[in-house]
N, C-alpha and C. Protein backbone atom coordinates (compact mmCIF):
# COMPACT_ATOMS: atom_id res chain seq x y z
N UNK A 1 165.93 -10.53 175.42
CA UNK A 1 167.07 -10.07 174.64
C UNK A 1 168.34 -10.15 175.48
N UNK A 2 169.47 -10.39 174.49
CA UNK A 2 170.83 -10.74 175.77
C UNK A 2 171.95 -9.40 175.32
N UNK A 3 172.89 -9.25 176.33
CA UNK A 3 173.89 -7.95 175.82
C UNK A 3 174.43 -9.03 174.58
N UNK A 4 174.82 -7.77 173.64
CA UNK A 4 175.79 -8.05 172.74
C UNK A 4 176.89 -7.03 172.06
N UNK A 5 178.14 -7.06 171.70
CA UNK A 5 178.93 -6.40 170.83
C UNK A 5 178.79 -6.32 169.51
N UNK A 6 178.28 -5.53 168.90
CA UNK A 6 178.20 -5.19 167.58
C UNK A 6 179.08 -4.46 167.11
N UNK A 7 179.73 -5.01 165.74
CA UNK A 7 180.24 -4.17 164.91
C UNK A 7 179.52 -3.84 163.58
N UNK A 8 179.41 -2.86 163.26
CA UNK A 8 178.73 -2.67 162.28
C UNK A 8 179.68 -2.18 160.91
N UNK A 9 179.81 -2.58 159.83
CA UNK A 9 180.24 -1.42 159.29
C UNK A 9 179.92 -1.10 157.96
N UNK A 10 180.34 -0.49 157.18
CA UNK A 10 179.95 -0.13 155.50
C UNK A 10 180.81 -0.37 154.81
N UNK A 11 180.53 -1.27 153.33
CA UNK A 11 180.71 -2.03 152.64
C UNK A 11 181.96 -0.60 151.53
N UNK A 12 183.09 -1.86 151.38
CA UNK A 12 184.19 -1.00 150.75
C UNK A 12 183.74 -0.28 149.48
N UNK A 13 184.78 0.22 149.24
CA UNK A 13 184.95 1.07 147.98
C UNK A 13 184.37 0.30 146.53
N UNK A 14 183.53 1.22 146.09
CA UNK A 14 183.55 0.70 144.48
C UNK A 14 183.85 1.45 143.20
N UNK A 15 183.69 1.56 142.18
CA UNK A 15 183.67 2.08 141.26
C UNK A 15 182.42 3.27 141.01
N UNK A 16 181.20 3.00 141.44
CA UNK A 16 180.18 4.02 141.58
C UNK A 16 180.51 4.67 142.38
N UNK A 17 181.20 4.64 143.85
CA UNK A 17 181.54 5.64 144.61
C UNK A 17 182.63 6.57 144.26
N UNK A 18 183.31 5.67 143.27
CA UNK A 18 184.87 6.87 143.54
C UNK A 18 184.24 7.45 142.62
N UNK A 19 183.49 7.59 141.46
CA UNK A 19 183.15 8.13 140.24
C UNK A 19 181.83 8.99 140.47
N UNK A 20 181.46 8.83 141.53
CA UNK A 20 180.26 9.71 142.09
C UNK A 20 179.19 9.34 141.36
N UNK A 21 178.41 8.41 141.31
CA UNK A 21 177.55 7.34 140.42
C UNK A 21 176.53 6.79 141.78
N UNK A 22 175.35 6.97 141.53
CA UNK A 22 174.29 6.77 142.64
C UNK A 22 174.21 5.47 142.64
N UNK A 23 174.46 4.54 143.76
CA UNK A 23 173.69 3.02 143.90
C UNK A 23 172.68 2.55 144.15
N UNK A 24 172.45 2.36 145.45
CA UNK A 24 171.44 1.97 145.84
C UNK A 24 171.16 0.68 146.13
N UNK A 25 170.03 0.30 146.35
CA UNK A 25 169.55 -1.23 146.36
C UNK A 25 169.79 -1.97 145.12
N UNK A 26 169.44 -1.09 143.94
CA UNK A 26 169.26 -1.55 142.51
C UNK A 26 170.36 -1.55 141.83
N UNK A 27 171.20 -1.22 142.68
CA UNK A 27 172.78 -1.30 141.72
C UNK A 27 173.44 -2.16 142.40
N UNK A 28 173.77 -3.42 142.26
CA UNK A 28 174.70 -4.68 142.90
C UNK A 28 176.11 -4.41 142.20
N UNK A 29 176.88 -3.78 142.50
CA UNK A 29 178.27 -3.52 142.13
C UNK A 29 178.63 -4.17 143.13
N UNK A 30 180.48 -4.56 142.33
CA UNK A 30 181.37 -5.35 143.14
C UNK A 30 182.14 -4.17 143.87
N UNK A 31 183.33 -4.78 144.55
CA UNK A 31 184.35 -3.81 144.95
C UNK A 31 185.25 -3.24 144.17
N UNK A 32 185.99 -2.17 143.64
CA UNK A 32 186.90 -2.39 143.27
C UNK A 32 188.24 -2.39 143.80
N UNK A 33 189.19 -2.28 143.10
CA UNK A 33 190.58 -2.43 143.67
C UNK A 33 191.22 -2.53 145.36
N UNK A 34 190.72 -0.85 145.33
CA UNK A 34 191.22 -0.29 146.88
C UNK A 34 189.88 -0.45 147.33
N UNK A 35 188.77 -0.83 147.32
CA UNK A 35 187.84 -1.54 147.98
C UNK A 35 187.97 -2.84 148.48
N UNK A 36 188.70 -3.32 147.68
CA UNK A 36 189.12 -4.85 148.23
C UNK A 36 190.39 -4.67 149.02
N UNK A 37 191.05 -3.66 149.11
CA UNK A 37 192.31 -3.79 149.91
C UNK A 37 191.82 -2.86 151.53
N UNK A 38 190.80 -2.05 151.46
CA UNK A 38 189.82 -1.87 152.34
C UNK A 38 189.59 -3.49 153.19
N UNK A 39 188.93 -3.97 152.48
CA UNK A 39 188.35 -4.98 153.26
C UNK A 39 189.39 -5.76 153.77
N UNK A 40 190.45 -5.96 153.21
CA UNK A 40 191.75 -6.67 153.31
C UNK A 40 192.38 -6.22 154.82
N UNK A 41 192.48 -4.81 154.73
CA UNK A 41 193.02 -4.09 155.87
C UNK A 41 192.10 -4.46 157.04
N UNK A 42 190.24 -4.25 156.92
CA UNK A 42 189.80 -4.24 157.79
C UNK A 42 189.88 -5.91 158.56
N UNK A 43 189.71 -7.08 157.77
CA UNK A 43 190.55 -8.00 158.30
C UNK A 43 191.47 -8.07 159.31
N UNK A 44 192.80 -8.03 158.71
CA UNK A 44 193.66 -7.63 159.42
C UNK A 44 193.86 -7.12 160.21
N UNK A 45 192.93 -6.29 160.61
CA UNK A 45 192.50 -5.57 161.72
C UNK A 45 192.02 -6.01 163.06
N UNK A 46 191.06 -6.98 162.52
CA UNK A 46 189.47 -7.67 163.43
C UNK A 46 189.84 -9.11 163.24
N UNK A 47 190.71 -9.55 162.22
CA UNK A 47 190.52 -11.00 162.42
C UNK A 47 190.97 -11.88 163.69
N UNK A 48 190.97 -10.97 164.86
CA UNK A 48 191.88 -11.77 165.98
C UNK A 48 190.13 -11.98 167.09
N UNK A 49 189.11 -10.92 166.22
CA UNK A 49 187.53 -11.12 166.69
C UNK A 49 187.18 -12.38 167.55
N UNK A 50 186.81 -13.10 168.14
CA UNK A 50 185.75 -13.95 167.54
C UNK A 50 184.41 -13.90 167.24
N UNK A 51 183.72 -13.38 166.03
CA UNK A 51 182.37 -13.37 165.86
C UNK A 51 181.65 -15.11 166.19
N UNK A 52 180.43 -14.26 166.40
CA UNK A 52 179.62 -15.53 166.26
C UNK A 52 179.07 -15.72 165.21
N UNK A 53 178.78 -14.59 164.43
CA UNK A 53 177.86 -14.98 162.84
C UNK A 53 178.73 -13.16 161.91
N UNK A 54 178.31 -13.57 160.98
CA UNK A 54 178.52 -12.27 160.05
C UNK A 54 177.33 -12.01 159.34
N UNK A 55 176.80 -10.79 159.45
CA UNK A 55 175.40 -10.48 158.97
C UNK A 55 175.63 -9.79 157.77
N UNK A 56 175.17 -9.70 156.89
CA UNK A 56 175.24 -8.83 155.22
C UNK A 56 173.72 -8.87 154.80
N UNK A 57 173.66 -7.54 153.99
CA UNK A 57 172.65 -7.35 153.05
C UNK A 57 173.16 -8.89 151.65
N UNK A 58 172.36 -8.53 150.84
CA UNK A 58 172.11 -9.44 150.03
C UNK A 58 173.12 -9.10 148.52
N UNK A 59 173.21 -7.82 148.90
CA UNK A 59 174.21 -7.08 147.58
C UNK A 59 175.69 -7.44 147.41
N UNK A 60 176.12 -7.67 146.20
CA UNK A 60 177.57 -8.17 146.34
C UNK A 60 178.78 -7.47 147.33
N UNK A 61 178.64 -6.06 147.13
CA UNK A 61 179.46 -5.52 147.59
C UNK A 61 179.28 -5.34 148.95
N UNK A 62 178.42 -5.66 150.04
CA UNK A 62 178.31 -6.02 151.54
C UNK A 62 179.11 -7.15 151.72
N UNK A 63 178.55 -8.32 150.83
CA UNK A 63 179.11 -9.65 151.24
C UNK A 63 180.72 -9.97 150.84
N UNK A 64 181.26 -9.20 149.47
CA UNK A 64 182.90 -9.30 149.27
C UNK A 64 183.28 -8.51 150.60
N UNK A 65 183.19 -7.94 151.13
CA UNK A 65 183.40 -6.54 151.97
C UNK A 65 184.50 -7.25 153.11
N UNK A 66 183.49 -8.55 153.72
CA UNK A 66 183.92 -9.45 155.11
C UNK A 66 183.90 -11.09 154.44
N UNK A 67 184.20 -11.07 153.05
CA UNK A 67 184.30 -12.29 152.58
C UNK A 67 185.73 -13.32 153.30
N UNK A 68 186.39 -12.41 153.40
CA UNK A 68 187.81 -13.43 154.66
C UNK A 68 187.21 -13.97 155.79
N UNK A 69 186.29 -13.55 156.25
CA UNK A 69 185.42 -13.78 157.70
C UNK A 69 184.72 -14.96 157.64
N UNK A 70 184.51 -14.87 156.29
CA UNK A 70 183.04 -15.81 155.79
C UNK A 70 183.80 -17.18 155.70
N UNK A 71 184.98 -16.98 154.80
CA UNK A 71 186.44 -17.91 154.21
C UNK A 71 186.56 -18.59 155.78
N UNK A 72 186.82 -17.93 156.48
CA UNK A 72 187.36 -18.15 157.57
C UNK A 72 186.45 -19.64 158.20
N UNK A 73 184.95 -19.50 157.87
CA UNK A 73 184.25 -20.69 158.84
C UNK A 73 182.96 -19.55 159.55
N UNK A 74 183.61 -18.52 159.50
CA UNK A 74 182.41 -17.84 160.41
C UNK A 74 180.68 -17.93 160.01
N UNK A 75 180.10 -18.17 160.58
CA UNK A 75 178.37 -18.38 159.99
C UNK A 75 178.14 -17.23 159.33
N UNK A 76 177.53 -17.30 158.37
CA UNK A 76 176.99 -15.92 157.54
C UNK A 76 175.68 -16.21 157.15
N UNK A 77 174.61 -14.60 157.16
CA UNK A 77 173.69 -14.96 156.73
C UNK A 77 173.02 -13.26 156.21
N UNK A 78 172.51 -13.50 155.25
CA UNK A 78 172.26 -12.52 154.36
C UNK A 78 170.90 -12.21 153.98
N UNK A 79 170.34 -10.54 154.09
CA UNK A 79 169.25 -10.47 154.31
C UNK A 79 168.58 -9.20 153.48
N UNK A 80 167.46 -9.49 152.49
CA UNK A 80 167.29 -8.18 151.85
C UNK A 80 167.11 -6.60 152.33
N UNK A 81 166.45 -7.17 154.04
CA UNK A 81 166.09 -6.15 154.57
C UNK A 81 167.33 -5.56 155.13
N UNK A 82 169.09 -5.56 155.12
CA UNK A 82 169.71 -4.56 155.54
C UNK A 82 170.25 -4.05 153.83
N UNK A 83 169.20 -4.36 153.00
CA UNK A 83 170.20 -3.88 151.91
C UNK A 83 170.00 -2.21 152.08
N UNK A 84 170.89 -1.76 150.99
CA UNK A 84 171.01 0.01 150.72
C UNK A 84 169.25 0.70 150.33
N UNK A 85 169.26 1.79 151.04
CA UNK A 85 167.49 2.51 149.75
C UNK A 85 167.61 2.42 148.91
N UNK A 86 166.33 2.51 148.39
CA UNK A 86 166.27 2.19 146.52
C UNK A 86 166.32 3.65 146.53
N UNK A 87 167.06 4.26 145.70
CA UNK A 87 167.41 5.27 145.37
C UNK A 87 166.56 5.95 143.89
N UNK A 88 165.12 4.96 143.82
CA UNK A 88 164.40 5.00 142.45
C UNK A 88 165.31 5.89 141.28
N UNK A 89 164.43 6.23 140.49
CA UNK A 89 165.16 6.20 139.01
C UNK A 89 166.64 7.20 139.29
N UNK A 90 167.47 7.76 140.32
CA UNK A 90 168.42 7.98 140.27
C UNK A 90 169.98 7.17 140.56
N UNK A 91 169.47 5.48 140.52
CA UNK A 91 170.30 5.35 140.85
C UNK A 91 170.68 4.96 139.19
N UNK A 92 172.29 4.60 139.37
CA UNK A 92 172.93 4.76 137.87
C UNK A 92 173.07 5.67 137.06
N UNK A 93 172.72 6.92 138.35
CA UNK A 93 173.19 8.37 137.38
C UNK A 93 173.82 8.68 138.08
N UNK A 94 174.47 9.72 136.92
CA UNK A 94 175.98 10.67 137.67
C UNK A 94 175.60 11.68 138.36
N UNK A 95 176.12 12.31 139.52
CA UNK A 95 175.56 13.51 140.73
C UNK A 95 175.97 14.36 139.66
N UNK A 96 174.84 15.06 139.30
CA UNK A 96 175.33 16.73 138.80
C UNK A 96 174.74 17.59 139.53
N UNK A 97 175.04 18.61 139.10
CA UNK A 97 174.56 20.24 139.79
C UNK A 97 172.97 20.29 139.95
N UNK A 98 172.36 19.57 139.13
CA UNK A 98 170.89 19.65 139.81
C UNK A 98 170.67 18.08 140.35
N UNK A 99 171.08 17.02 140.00
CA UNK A 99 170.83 15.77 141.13
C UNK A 99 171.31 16.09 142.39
N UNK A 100 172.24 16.92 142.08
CA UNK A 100 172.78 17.29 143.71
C UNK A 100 171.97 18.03 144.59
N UNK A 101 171.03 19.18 143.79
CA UNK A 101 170.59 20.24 144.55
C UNK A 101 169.32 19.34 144.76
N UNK A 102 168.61 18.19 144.09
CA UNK A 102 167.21 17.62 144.81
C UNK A 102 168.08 16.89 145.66
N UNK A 103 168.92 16.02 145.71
CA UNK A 103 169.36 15.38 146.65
C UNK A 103 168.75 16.09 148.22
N UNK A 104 170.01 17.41 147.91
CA UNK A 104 170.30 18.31 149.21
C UNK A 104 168.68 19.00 149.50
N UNK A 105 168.00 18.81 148.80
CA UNK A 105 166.57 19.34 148.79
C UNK A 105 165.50 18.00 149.71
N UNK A 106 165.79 16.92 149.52
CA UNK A 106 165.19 15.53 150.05
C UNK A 106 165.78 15.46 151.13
N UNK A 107 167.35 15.48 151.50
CA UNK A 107 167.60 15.56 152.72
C UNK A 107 166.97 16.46 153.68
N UNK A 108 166.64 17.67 153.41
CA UNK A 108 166.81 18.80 154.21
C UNK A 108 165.07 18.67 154.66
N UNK A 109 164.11 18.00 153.84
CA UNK A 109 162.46 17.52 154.07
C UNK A 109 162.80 16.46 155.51
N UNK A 110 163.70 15.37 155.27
CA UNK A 110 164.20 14.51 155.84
C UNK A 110 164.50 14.95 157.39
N UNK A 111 164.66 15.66 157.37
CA UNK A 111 165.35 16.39 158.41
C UNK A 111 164.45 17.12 159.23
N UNK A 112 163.46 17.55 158.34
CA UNK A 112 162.09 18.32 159.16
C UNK A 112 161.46 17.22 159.37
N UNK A 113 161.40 16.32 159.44
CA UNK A 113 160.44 15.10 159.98
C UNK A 113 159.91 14.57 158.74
N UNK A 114 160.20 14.68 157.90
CA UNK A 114 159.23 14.10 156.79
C UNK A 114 159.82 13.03 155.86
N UNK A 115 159.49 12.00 156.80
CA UNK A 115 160.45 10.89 156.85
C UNK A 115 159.74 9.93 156.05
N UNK A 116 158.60 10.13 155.69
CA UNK A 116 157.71 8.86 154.37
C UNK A 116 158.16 9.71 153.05
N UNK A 117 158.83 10.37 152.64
CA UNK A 117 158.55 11.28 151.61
C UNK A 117 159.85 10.38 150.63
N UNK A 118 159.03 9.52 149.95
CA UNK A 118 160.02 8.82 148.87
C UNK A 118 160.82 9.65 147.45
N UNK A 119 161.86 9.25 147.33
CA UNK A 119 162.49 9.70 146.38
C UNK A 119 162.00 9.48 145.03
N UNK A 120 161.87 9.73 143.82
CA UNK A 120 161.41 9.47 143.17
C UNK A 120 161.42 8.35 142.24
N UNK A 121 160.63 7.32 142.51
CA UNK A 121 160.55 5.62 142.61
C UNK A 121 161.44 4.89 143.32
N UNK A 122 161.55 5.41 144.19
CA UNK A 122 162.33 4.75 145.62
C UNK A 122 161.69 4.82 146.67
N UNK A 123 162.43 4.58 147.88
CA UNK A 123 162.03 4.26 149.04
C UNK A 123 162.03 5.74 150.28
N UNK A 124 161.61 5.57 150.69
CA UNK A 124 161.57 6.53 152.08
C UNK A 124 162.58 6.33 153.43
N UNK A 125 162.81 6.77 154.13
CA UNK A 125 163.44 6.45 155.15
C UNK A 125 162.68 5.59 155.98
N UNK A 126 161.26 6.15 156.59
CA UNK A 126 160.34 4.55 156.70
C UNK A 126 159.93 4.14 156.21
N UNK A 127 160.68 3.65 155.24
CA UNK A 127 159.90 2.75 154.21
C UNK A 127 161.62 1.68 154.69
N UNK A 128 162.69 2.00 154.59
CA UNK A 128 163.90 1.18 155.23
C UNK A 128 163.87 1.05 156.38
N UNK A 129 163.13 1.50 157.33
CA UNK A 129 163.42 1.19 158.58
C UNK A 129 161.97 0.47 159.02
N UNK A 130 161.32 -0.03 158.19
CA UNK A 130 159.98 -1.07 158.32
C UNK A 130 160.59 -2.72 158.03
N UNK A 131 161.76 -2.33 156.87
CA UNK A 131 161.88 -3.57 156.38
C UNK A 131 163.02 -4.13 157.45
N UNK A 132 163.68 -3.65 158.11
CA UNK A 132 165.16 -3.78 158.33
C UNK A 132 164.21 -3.82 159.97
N UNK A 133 163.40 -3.29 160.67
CA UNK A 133 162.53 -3.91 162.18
C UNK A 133 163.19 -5.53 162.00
N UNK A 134 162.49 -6.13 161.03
CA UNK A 134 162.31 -8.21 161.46
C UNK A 134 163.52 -8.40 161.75
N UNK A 135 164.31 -7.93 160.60
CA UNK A 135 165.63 -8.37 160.96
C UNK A 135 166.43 -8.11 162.13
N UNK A 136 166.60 -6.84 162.76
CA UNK A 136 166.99 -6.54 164.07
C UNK A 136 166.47 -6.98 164.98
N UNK A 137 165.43 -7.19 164.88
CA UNK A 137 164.76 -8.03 165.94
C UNK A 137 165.21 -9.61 165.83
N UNK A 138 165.54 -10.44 164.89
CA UNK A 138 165.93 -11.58 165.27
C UNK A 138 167.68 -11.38 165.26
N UNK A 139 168.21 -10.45 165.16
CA UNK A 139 169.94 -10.66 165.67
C UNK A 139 169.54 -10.33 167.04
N UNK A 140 168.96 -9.15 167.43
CA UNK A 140 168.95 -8.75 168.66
C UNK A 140 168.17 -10.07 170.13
N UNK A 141 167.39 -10.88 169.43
CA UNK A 141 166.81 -12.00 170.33
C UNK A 141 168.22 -13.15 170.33
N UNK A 142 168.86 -13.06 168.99
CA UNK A 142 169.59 -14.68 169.41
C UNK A 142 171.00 -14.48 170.49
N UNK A 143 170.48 -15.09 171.65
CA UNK A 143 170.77 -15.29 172.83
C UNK A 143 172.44 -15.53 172.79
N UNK A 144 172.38 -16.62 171.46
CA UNK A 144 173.97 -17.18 171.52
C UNK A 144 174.93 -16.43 170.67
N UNK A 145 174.45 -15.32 170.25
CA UNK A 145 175.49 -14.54 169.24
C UNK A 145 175.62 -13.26 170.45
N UNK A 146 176.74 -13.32 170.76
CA UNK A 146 177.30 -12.20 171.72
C UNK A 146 178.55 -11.00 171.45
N UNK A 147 178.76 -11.73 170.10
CA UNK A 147 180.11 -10.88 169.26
C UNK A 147 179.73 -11.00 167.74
N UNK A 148 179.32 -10.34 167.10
CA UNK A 148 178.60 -9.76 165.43
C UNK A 148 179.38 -9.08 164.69
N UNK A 149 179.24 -9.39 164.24
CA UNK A 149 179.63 -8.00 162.33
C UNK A 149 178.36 -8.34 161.42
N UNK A 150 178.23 -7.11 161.20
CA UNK A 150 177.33 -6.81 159.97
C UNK A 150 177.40 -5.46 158.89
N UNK A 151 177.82 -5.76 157.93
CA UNK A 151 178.22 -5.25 156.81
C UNK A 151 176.85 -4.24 156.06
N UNK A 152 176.71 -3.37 155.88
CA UNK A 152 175.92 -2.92 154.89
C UNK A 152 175.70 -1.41 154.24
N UNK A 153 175.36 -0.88 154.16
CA UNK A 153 175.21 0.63 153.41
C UNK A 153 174.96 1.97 153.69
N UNK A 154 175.68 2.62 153.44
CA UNK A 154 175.61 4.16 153.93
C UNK A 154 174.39 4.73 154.94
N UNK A 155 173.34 4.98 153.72
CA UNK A 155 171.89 5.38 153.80
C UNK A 155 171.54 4.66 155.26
N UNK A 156 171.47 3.14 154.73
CA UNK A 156 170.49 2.00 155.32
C UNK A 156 171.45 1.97 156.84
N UNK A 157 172.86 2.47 156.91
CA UNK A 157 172.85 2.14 158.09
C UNK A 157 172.75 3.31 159.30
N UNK A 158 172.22 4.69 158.50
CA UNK A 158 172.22 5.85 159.36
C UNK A 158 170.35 5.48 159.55
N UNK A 159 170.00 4.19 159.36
CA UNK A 159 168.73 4.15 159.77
C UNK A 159 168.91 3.35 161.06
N UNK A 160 169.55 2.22 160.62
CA UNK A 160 169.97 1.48 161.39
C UNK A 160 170.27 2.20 163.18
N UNK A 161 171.23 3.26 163.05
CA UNK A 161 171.46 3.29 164.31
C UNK A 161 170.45 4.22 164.87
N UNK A 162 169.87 4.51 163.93
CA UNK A 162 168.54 5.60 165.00
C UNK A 162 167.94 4.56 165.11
N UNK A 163 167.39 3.43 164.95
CA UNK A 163 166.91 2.39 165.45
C UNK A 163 167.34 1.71 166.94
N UNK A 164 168.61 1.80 166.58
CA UNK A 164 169.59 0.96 168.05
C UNK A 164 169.79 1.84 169.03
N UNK A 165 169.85 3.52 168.73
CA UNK A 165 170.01 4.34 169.61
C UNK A 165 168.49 4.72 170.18
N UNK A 166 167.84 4.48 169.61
CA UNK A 166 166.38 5.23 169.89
C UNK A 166 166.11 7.04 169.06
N UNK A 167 166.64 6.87 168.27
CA UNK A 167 166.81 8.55 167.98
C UNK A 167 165.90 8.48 166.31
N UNK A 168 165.28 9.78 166.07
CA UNK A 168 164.25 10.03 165.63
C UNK A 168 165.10 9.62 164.21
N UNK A 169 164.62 9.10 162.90
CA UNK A 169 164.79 9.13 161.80
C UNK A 169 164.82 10.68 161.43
N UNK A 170 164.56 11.55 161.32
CA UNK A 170 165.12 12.99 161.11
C UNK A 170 166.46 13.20 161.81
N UNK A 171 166.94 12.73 162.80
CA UNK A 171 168.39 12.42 163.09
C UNK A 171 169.26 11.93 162.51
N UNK A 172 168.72 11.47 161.31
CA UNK A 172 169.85 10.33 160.75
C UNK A 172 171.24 10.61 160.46
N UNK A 173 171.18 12.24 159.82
CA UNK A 173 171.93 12.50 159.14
C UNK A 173 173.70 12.87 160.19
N UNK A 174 173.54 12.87 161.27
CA UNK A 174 174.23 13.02 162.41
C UNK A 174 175.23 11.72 162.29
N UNK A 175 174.71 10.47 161.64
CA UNK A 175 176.01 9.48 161.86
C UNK A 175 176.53 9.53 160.36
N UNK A 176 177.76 9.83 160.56
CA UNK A 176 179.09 9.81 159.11
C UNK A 176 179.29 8.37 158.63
N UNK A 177 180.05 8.49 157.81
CA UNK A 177 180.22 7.15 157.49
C UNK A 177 181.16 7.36 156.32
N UNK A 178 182.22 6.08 155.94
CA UNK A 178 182.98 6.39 155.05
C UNK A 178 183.23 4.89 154.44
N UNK A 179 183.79 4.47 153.01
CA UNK A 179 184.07 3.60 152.63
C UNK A 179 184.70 2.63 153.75
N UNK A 180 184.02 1.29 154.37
CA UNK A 180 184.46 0.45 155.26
C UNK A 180 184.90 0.97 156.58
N UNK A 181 184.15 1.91 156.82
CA UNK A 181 184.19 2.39 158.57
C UNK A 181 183.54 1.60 159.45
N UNK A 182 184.24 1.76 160.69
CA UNK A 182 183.38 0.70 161.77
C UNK A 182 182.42 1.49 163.01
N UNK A 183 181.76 1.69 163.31
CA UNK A 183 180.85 1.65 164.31
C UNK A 183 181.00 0.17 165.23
N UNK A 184 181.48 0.54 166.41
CA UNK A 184 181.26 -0.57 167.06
C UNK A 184 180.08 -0.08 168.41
N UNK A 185 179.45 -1.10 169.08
CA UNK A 185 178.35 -0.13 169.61
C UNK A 185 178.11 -1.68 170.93
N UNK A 186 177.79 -1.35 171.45
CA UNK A 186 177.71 -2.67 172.99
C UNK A 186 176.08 -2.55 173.40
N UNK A 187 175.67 -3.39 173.40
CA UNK A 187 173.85 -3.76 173.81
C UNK A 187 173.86 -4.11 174.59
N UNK A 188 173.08 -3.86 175.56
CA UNK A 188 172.66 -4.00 177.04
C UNK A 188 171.64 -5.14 177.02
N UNK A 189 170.96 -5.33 176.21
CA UNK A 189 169.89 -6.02 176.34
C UNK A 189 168.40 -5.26 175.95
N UNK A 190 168.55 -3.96 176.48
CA UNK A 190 167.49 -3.43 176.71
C UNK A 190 167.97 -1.28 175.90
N UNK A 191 169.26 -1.57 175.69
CA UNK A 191 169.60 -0.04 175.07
C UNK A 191 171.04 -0.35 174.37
N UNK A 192 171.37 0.44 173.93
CA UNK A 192 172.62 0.56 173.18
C UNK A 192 173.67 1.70 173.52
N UNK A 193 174.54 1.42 173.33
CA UNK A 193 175.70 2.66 173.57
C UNK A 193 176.88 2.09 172.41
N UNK A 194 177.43 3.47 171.90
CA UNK A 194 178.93 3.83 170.51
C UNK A 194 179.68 3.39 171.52
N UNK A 195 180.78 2.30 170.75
CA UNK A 195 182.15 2.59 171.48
C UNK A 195 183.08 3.49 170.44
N UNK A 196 182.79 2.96 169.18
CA UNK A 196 183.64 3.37 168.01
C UNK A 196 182.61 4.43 167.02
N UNK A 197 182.90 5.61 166.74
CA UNK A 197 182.11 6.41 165.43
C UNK A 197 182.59 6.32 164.07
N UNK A 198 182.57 6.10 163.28
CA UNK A 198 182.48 6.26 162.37
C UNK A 198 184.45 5.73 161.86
N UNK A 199 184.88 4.90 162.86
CA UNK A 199 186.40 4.94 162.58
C UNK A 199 186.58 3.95 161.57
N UNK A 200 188.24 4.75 161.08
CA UNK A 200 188.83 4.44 160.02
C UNK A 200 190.39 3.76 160.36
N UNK A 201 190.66 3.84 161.60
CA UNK A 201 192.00 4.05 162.11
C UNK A 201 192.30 2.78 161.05
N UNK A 202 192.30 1.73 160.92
CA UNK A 202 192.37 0.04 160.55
C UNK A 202 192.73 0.84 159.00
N UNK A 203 192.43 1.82 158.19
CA UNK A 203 192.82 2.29 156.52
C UNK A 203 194.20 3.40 156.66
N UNK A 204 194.20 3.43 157.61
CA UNK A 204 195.18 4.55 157.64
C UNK A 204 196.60 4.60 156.98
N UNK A 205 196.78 3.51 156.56
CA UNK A 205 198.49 3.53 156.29
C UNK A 205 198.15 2.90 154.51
N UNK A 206 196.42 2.89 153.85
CA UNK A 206 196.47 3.05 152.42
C UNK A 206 196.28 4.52 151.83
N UNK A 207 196.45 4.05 150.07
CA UNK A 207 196.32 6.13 149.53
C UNK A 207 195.09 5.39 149.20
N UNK A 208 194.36 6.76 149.23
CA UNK A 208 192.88 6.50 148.54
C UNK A 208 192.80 6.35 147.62
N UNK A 209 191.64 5.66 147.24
CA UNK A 209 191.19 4.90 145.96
C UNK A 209 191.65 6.11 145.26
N UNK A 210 191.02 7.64 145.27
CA UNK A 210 191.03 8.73 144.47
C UNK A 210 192.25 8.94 143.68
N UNK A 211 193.35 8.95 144.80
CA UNK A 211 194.47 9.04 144.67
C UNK A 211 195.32 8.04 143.53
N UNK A 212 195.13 6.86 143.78
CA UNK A 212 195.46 5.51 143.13
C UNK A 212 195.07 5.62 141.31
N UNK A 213 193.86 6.16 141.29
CA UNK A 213 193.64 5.77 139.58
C UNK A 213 194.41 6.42 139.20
């Protein structure tokens, strides 16, 4: 395995998010508006990068997210295993007062270690972090990619870094995350270390989607 710079980050704003509407794997929504001016900003931001590849889940709204990157020439390649959890039969419903309280009820199992315990017709936390192993394992072997972005989902990527950090899946809930935040994180080869948490600095000078409708 060779050092590398990773950026990681989560896929902009949509319409299920500002409206509080569950996604998931099973919901392929686009961006909307200030989701696309998200991604616009984060550009503008990073486009002075040079990546070697751009990594995305398979879902639209990962891949519009760093679609300037893609525009740009940069290699892209897209993979089911960083998509979002299947969020079984809740995704495409609205959070109410009791989706909320099993939610906060699944997390809090989650948290005691009980990390196979699927949602109801969904996935588990190892049940995402079985599928999403192959794949980290072949970004993390290719020798010639030394500068990355990879785009993908809330859930799937607070698996992600207990993976890269070494930290228990009952940890998960410790990394934040916000519409198109970056995690940037530097690989040794052999361990990982955060340079960036959960930053937003690159959105700072838009109004939120919330704000906007």
């Amino acid at each position: 395995m060779t050092s590398k710079k990773i950026y990681l980050i989560r896929h902009g704003q949509t319409e299920f998010n500002l409206n509080g509407i569950v996604q998931g794997s099973g919901i392929d929504s686009s961006l909307n508006a200030f989701g696309v001016e998200q991604a616009s900003s984060f550009y503008n931001t990073y486009q002075h990068i040079s990546f070697d590849k751009v990594y995305t889940s398979t879902l639209k709204r990962s891949v519009q997210s760093v679609s300037s990157f893609i525009d740009k020439g940069i290699v892209h390649e897209s993979y089911e295993g960083l998509n979002e959890i299947n969020w079984g039969n809740k995704e495409g419903t609205k959070i109410t007062q009791e989706e909320d309280d099993y939610y906060r009820w699944l997390l809090k199992q989650w948290q005691n270690n009980k990390i196979s315990l699927r949602i109801e017709g969904g996935e588990s936390p190892e049940d995402v972090a079985a599928r999403q192993r192959s794949v980290l394992n072949t970004i993390l072997n290719r020798a010639e990619e030394q500068t990355i972005l990879i785009c993908m989902h809330g859930r799937a990527i607070r698996v992600l870094l207990c993976q890269l950090l070494n930290y228990p899946l009952s940890a998960m809930d410790i990394f934040e995350h916000n519409n198109l935040c970056l995690y940037q994180l530097n690989y040794t080869g052999s361990m990982c270390t955060v340079e960036l948490f959960n930053n937003v600095d690159h959105l700072k000078h838009l109004v939120s989607g919330a704000n906007k409708k």
